[in-house]
Every structure is written in C-alpha cells, then in structure tokens.
Protein backbone atom coordinates (compact mmCIF):
# COMPACT_ATOMS: atom_id res chain seq x y z
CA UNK A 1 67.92 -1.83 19.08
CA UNK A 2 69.98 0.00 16.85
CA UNK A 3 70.07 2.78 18.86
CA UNK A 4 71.05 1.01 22.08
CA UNK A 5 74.16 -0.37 20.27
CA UNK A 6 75.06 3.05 18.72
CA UNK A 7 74.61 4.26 22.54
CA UNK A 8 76.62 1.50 23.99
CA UNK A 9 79.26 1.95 21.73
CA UNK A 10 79.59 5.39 22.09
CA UNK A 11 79.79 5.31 25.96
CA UNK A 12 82.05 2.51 25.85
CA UNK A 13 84.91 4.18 23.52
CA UNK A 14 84.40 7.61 26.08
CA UNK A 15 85.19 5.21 29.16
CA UNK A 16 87.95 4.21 27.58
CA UNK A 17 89.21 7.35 26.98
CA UNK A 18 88.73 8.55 30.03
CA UNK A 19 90.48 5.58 31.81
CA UNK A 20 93.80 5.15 29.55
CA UNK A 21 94.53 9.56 30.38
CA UNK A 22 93.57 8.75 33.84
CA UNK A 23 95.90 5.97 34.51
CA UNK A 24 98.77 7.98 35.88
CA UNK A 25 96.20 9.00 39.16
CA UNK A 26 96.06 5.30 39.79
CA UNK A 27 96.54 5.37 43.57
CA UNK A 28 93.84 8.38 44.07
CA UNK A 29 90.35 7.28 43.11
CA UNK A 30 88.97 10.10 40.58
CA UNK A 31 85.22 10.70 40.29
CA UNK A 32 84.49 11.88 37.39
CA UNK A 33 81.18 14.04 37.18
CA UNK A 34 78.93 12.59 33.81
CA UNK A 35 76.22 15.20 32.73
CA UNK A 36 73.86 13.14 30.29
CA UNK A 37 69.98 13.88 29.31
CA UNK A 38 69.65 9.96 29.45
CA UNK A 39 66.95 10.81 32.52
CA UNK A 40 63.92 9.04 30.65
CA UNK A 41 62.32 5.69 31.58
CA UNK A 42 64.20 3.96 28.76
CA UNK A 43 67.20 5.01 28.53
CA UNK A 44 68.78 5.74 31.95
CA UNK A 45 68.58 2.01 33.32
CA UNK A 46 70.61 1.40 30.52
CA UNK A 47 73.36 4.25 31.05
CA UNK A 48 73.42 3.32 35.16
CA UNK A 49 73.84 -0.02 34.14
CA UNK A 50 77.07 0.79 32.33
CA UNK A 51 78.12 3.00 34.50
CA UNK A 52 77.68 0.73 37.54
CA UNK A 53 79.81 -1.73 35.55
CA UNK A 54 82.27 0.60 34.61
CA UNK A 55 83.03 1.42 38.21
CA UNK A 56 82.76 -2.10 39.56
CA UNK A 57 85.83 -2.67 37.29
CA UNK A 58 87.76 0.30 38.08
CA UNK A 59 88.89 0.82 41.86
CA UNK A 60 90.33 4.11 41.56
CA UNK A 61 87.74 6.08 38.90
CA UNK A 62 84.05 6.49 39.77
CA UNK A 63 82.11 7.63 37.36
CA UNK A 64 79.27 9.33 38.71
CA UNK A 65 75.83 10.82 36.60
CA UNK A 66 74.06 13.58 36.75
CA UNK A 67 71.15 13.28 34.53
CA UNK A 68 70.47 16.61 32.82
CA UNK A 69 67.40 16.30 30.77
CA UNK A 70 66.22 19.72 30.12
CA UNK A 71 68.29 23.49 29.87
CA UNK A 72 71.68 21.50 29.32
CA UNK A 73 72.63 24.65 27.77
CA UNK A 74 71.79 27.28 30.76
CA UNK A 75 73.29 24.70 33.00
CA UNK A 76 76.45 23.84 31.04
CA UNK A 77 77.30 27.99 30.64
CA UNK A 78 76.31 28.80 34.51
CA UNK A 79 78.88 25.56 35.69
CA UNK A 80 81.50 26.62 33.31
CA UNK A 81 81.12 30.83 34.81
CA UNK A 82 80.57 29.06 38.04
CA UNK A 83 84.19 27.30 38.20
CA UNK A 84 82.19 24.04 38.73
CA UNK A 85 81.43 22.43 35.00
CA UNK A 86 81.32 18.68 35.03
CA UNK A 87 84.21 15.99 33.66
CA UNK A 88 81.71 14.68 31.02
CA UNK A 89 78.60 16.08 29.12
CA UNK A 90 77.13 14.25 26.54
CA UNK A 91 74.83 16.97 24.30
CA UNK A 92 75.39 18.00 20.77
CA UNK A 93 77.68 20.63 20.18
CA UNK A 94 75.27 23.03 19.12
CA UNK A 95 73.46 23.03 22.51
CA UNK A 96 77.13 24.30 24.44
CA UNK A 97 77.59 27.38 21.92
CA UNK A 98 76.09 30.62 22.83
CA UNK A 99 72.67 31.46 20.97
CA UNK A 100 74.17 35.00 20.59
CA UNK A 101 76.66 34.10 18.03
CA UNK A 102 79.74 33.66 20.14
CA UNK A 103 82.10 30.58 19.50
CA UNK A 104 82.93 27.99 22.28
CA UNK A 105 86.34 30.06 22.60
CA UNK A 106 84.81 33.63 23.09
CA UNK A 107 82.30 31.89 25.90
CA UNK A 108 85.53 29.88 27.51
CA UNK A 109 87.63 33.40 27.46
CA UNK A 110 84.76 35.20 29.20
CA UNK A 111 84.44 32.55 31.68
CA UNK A 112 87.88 32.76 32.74
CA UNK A 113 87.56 36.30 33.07
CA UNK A 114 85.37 36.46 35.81
C-alpha cells in the first residue's frame, strides 16, 4: 500500500509539472510520449488508470505510455542517437548513464553529434 501511494504521488506531482510548462500550447493538443517499466500485472492497471484520468481532464495534452520493462538503458541511448527519445522516462538515474564511465553530458554531446 505504501508503495502505491509513494507511486501515486510521484506521478501525480510529474503531471503537474508537465501540465503548468505546457499551458502556453493550450490550443494544440500535445502528446506526450511516457516510457515507464510499470508493464507487470500489478502495477500497470494502476499507471493506465492515472493516466486515463489524467487525459480525460486535459483536452489538449495526452499522455500516452510506452511500457518499457526490460533494456530501458539500450533503449533510452538508441532513442536519444536516434533523434526520437520520449517526453517522459521514469528509471533511476543510474540506468540512463553510460556503463563506460561517461556522464549524462558526454552521452547528450555525442548524440548531438551525429
């Protein structure tokens, strides 16, 4: 239970967030790409049941999620290089840095590069 709050919470203060810098776009709905690795059994009706209310509420944002449960970190890096990296991810920061020692900077810098 405790976890579902700290979950709920968490979401919740990200949606907000996300709506109060998107509120200048308000005559173009925005869809806003979620990465999460709530895939399992338990916890994605949860996270689609937020998400469905969030966007009931909001005309002009849809928030739409991609569940990512395994390799967030190949995935994240190949979107990023790829020009095509989601709005959202929710992973802990040590799964976006490069296992080779580089910082988040030296991997953004490359990727722009190419």
């Amino acid at each position: 239970m405790k976890k579902k709050i700290i979950l709920m919470v968490v979401i919740s203060m990200l949606m907000m967030v996300m709506v109060s810098s998107l509120s200048a776009l308000a005559e173009d709905t925005v869809t806003l790409k979620v990465w999460s690795p709530y895939a399992s059994a338990y916890t994605r009706p949860y996270f689609d049941k937020m998400i469905k209310i969030f966007n009931d509420s909001h005309d002009n944002i849809k928030v739409e999620h991609i569940p990512v449960s395994s390799g967030v970190q190949e995935k994240f890096r190949t979107s990023v290089i790829g020009g095509s990296a989601p709005d959202v991810v929710f992973a802990g920061m040590n799964l976006l840095y490069d296992p080779a020692g580089k910082t988040r900077s030296e991997i953004e810098e490359e990727a722009m590069k190419k």
